[in-house]
Structures are given as C-alpha cells and as structure tokens.
N, C-alpha and C. Protein backbone atom coordinates (compact mmCIF):
# COMPACT_ATOMS: atom_id res chain seq x y z
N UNK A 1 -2.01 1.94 -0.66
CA UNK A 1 -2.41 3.21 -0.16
C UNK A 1 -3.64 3.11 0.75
N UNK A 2 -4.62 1.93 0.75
CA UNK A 2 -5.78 1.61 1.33
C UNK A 2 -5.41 0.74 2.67
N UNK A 3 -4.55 0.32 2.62
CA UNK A 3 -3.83 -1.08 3.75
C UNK A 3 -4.95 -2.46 3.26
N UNK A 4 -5.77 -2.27 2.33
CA UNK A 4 -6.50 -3.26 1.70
C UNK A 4 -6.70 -3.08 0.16
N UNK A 5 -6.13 -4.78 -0.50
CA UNK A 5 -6.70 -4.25 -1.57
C UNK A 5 -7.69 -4.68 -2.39
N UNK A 6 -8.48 -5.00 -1.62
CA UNK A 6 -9.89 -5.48 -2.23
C UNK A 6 -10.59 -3.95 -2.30
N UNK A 7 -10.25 -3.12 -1.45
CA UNK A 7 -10.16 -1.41 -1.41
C UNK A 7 -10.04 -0.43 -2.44
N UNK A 8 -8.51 -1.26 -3.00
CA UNK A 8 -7.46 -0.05 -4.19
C UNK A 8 -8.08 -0.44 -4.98
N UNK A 9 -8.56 -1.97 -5.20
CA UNK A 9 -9.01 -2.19 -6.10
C UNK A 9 -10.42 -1.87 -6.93
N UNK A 10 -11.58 -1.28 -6.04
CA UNK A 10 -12.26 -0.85 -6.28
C UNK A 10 -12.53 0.43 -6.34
N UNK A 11 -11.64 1.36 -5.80
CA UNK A 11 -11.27 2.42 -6.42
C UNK A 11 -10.39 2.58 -7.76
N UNK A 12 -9.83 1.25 -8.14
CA UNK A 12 -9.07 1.75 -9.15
C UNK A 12 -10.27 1.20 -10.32
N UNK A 13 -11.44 0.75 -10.09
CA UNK A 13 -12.78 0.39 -10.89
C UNK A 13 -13.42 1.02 -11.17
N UNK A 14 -13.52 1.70 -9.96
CA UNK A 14 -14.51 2.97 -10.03
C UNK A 14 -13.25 3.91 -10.87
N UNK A 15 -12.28 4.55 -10.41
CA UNK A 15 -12.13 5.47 -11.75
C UNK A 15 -11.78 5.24 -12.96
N UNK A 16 -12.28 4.20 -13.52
CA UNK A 16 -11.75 3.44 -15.42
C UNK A 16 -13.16 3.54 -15.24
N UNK A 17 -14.47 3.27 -14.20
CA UNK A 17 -15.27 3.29 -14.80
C UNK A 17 -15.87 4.83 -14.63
N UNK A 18 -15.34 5.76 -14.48
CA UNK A 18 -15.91 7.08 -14.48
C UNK A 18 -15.20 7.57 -15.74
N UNK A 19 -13.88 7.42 -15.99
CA UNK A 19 -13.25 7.23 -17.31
C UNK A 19 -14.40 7.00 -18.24
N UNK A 20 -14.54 5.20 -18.30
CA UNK A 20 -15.52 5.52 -19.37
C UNK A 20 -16.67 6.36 -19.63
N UNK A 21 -16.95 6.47 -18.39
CA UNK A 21 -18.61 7.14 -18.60
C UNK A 21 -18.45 8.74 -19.14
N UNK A 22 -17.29 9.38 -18.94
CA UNK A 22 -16.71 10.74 -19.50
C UNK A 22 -16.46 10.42 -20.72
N UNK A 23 -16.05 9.56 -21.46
CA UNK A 23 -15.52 9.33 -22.88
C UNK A 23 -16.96 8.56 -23.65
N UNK A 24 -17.81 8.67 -22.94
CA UNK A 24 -19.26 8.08 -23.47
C UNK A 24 -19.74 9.49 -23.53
N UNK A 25 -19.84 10.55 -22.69
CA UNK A 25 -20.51 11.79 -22.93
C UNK A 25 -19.49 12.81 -24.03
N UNK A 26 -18.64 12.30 -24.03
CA UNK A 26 -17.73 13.04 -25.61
C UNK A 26 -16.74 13.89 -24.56
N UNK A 27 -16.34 13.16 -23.00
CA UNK A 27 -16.20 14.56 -22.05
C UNK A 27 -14.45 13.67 -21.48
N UNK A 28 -13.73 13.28 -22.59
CA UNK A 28 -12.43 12.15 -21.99
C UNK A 28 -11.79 12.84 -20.80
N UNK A 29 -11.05 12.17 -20.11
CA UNK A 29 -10.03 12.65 -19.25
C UNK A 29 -9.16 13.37 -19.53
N UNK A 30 -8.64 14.85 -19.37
CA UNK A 30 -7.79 15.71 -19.81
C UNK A 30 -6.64 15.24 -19.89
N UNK A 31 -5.80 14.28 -19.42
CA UNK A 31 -4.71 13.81 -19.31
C UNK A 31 -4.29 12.68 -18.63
N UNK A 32 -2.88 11.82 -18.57
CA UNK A 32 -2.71 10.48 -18.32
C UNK A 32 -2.60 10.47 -16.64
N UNK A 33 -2.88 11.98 -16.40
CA UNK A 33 -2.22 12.33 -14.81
C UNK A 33 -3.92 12.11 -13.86
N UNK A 34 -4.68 12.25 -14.64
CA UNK A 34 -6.16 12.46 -14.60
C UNK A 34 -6.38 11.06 -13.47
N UNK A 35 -6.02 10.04 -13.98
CA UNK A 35 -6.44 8.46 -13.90
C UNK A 35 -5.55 8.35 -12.51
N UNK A 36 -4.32 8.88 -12.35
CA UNK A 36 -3.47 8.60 -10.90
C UNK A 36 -4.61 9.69 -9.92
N UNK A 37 -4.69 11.11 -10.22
CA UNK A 37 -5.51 11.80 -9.13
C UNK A 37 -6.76 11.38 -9.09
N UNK A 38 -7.84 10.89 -10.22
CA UNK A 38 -8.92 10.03 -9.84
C UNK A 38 -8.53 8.83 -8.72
N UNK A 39 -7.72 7.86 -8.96
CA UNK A 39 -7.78 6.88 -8.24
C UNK A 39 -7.08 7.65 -6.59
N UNK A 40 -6.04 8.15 -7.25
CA UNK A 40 -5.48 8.54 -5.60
C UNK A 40 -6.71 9.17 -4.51
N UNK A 41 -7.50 10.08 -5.34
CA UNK A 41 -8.76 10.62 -3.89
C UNK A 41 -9.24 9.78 -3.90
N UNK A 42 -10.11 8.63 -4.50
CA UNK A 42 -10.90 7.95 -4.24
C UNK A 42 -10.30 7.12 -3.39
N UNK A 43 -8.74 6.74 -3.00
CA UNK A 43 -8.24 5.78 -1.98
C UNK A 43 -7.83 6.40 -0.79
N UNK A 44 -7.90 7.88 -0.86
CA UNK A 44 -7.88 8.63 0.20
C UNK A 44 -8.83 8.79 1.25
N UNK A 45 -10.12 8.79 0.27
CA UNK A 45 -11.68 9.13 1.24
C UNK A 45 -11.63 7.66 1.62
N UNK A 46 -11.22 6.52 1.00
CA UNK A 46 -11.22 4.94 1.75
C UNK A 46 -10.48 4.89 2.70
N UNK A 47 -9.45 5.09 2.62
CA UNK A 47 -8.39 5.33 3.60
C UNK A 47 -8.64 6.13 4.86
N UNK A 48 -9.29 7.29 5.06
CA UNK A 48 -9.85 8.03 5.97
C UNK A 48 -10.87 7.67 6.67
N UNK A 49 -11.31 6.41 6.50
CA UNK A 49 -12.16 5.74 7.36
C UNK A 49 -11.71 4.43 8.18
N UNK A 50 -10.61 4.08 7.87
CA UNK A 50 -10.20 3.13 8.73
C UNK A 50 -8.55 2.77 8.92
N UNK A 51 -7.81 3.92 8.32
CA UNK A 51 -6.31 3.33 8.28
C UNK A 51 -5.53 4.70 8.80
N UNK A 52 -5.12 3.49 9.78
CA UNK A 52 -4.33 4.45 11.06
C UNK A 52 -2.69 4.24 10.91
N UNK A 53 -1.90 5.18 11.11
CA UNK A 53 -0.83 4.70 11.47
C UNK A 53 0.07 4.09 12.85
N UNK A 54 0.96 2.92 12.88
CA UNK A 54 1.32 2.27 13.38
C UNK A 54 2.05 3.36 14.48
N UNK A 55 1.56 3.28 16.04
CA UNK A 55 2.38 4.10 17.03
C UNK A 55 3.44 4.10 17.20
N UNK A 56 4.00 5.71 16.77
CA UNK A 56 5.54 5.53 17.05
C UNK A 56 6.28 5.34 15.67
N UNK A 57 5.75 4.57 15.02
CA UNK A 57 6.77 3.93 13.76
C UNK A 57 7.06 5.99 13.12
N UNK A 58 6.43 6.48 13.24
CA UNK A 58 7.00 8.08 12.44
C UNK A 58 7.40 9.57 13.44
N UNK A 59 7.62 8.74 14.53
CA UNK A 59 7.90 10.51 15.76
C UNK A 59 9.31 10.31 15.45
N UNK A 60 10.18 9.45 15.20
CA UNK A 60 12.09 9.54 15.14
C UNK A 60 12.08 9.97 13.83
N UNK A 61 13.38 10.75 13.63
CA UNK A 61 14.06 10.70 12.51
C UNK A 61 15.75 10.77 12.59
N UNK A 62 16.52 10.45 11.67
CA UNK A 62 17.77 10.37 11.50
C UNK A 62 18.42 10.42 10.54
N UNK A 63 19.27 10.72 10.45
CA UNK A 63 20.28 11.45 9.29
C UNK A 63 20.37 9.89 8.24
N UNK A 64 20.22 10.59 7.02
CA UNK A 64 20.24 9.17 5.99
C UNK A 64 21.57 8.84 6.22
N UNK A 65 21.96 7.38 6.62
CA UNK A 65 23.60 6.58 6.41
C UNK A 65 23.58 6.29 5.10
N UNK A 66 25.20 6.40 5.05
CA UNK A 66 25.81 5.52 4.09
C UNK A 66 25.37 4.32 3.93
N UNK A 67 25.18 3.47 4.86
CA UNK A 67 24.61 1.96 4.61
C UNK A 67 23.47 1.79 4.34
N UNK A 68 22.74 2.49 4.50
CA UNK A 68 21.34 2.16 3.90
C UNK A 68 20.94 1.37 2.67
N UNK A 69 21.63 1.60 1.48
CA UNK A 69 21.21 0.70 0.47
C UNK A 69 21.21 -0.56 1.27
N UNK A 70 22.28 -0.61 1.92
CA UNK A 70 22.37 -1.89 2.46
C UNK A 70 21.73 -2.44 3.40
N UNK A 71 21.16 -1.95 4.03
CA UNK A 71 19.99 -1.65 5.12
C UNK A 71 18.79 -2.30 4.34
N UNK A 72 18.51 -1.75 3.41
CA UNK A 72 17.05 -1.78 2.69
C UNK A 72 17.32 -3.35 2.13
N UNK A 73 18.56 -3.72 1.47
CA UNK A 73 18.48 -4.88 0.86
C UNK A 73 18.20 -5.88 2.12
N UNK A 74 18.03 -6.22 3.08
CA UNK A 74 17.90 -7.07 4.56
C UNK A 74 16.18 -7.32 4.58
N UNK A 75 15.71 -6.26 4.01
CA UNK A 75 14.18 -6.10 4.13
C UNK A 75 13.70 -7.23 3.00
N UNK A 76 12.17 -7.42 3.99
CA UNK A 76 11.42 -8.32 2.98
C UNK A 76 10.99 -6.93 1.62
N UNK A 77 10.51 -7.22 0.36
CA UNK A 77 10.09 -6.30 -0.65
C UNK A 77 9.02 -5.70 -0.17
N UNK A 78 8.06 -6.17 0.49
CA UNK A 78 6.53 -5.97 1.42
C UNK A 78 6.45 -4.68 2.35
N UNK A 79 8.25 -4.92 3.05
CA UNK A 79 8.28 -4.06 4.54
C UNK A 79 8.44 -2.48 3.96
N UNK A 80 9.20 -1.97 2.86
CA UNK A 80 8.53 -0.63 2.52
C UNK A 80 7.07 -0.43 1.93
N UNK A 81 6.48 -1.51 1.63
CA UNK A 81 5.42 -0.71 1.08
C UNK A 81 4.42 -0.80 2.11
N UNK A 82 4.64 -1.72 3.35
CA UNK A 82 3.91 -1.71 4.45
C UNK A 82 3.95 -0.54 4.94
N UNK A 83 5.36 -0.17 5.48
CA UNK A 83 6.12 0.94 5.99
C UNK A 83 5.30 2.46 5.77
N UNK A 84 5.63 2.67 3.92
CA UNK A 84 5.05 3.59 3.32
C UNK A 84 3.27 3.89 3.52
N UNK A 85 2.46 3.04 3.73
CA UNK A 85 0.97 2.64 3.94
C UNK A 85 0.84 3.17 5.19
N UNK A 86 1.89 3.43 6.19
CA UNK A 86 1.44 3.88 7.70
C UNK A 86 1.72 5.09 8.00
N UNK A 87 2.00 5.91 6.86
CA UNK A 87 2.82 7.29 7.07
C UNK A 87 1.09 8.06 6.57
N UNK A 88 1.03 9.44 7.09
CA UNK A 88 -0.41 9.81 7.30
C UNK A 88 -0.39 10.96 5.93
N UNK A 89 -1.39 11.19 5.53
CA UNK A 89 -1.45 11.61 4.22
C UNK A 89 -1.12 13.76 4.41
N UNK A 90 -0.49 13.71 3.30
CA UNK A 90 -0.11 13.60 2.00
C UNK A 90 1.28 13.24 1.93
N UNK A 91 2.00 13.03 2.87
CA UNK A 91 3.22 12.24 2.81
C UNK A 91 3.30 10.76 2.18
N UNK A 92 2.32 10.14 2.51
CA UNK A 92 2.19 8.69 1.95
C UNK A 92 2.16 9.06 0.48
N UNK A 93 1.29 9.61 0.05
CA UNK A 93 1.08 9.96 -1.41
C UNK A 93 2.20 10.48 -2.02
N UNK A 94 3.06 11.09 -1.08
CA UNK A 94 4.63 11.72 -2.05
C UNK A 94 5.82 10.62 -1.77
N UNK A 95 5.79 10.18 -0.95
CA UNK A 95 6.59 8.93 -0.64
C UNK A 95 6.39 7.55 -1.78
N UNK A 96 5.31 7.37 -1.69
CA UNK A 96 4.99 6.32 -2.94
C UNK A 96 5.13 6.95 -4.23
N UNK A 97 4.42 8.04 -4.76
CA UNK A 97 5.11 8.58 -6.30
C UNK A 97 6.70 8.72 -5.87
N UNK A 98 7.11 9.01 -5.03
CA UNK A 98 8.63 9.30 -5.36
C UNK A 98 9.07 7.82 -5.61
N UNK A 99 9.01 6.51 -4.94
CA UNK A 99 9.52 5.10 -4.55
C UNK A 99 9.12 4.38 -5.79
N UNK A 100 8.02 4.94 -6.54
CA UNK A 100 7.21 4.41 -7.90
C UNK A 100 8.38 4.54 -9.19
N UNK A 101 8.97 6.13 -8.65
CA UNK A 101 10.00 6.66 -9.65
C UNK A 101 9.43 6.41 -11.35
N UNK A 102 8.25 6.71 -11.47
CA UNK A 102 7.86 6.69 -12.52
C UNK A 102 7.25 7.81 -13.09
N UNK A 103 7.16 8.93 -12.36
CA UNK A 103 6.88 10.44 -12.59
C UNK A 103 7.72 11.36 -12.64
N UNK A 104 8.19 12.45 -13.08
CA UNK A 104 8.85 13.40 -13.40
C UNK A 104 8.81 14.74 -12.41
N UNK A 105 9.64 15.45 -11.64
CA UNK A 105 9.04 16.27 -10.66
C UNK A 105 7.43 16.88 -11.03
N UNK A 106 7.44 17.71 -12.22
CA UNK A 106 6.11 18.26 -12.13
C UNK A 106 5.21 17.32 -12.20
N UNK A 107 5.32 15.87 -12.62
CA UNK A 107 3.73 15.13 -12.57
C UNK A 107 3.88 15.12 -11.20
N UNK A 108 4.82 14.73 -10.06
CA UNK A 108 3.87 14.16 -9.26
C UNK A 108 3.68 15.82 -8.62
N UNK A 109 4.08 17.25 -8.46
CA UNK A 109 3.45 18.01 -8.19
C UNK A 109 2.40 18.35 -8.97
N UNK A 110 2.01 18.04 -9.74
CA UNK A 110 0.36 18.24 -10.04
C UNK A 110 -0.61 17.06 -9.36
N UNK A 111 0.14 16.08 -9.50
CA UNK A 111 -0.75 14.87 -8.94
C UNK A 111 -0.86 15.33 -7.68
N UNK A 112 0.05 15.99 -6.72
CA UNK A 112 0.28 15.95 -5.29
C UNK A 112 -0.81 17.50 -5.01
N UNK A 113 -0.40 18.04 -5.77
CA UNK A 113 -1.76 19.56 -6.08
C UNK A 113 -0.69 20.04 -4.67
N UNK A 114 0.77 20.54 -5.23
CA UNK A 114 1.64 20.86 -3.88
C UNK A 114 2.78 21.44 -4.56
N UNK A 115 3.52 22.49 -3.90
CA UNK A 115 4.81 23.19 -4.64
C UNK A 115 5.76 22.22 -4.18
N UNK A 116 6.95 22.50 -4.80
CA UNK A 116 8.18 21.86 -4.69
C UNK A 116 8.58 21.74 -3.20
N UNK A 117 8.51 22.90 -2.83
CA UNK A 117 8.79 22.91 -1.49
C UNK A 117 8.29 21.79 -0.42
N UNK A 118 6.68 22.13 -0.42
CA UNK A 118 6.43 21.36 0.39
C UNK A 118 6.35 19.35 -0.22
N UNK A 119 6.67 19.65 -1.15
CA UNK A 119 7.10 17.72 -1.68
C UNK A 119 8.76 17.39 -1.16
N UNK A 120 9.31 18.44 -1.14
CA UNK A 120 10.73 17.87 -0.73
C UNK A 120 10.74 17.89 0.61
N UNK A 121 10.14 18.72 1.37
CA UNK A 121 10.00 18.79 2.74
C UNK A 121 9.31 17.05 3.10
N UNK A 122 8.34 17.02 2.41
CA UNK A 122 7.04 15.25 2.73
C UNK A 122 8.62 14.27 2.52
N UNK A 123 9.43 14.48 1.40
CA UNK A 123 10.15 13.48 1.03
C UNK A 123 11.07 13.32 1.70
N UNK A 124 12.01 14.40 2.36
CA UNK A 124 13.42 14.64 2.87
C UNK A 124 12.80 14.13 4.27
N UNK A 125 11.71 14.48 4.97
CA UNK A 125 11.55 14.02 6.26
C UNK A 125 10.39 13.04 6.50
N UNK A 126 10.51 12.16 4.95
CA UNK A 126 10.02 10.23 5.14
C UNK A 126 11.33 10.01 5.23
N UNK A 127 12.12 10.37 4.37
CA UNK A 127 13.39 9.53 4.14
C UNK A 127 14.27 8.98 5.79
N UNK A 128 14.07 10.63 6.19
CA UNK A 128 14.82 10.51 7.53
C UNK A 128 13.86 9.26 8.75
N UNK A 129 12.57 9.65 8.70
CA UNK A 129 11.96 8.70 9.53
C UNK A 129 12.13 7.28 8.99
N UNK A 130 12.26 7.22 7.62
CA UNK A 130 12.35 5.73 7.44
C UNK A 130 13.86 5.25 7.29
N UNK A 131 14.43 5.88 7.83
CA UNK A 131 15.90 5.94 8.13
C UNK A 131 15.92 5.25 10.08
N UNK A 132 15.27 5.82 10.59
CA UNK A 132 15.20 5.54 12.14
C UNK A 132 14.53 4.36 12.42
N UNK A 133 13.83 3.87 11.44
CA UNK A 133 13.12 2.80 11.00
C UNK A 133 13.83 1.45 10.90
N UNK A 134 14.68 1.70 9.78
CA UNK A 134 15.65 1.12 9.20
C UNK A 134 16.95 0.68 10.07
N UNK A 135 17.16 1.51 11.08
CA UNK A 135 18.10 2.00 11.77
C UNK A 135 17.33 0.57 13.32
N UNK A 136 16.24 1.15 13.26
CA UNK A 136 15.72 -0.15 14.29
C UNK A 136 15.45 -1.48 13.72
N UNK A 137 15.19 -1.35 12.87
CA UNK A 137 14.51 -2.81 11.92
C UNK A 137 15.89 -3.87 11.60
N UNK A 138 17.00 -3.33 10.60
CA UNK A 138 17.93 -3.63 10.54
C UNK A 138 19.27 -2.96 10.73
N UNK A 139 19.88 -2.97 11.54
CA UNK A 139 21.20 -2.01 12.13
C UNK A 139 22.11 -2.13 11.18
N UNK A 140 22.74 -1.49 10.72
CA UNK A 140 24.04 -1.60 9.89
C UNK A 140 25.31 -1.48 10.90
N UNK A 141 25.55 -2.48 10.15
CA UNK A 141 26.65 -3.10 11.14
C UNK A 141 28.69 -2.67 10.75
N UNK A 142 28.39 -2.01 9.26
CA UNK A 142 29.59 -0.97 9.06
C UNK A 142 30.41 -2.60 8.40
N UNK A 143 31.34 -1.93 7.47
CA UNK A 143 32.39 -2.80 6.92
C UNK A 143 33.32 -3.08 7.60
C-alpha cells in the first residue's frame, strides 16, 4: 500500500505500538477492525507523500472476459500487487481488502468508512481497468 516496505512496515509498528500504549492506559482497541484502520491511515499519510500512479496504467477500462482467470494465471504473483499499489486512493484500499478476501462485506465497509455503493462502484471499475491491463499485459488468445 506504501510502494515501500520498510514504510508498511513501520506503520504497521507504530500501530501495535499505539495498541499497546491504549491497553497500558486500561483504553484497548475497540475491535479486530481497529488494527487494519490504524495501520491503513497511517500508510495512507506515507503514501501521500511520495507514491504516484504509473501514467496511463488506469484511464482504459474493459468489459471483464471470460479468459481472465486465465489471463491472471500468465502473471508473475508480484504484478497484481504492483498493479493494485498504483491505483490512487480509496480504490487501492478497496481493491486490496477485496483481493485479501479475508473480510466480510461490512468489515471492509467500516474499514473503508464507505457505503456499499460507493465500494462496488471502487471495485467493479478496478476490475474493469485491470481488465484493460490484463488485456495489454497478457492477451488471451481464446481456445
């Protein structure tokens, strides 16, 4: 989320260590969702100082293909999460909880502090840009 992670990583320090220092004043983190929106702003305000997205890689979009699974398997494991890192915020942030698939719609709309609407809108039109992406990167070439 930082395009560095000597970055994530010290944001993800700093909030275990603000964690502790709340559970030292008798004051814990309200919930397990607490620790993703701590770390996520703190890699946001990092992020807002030096990470740009790649020109061009997000003005196309295109209708998701059928081949795509197959598309994606051609890719190094790296090239979506590179991919995902250049998309400009709060899309990056709903693109990665969705790709994480480890949250449930309402966590990541609380994490995302966003209605349904506008998360399916961030999601339905990464998908498509990283479809035009995909579409340039590796062509599907049809059975």
């Amino acid at each position: 989320m930082t395009g560095d992670a000597s970055k994530a990583q010290a944001a993800l320090q700093d909030t275990v260590r603000e964690a502790a220092l709340r559970s030292a004043r008798d004051e814990p983190p309200s919930d397990r969702l607490w620790f993703f929106r701590d770390a996520r702003w703190r890699c946001l305000a990092v992020s807002e100082q030096d990470l740009q997205a790649e020109p061009g890689i997000l003005e196309e979009e295109a209708e998701i293909s059928p081949g795509a699974p197959m598309q994606i398997e051609k890719l190094d494991p790296n090239q979506l999460a590179v991919w995902i890192s250049a998309a400009p915020e709060p899309q990056r942030s709903a693109l990665s909880l969705f790709y994480l698939d480890e949250f449930s719609l309402r966590e990541m709309l609380v994490l995302l502090e966003m209605t349904a609407g506008e998360l399916s809108e961030l999601i339905s039109s990464g998908r498509r840009q990283f479809q035009a992406w995909l579409d340039a990167a590796t062509p599907y070439e049809g059975e």
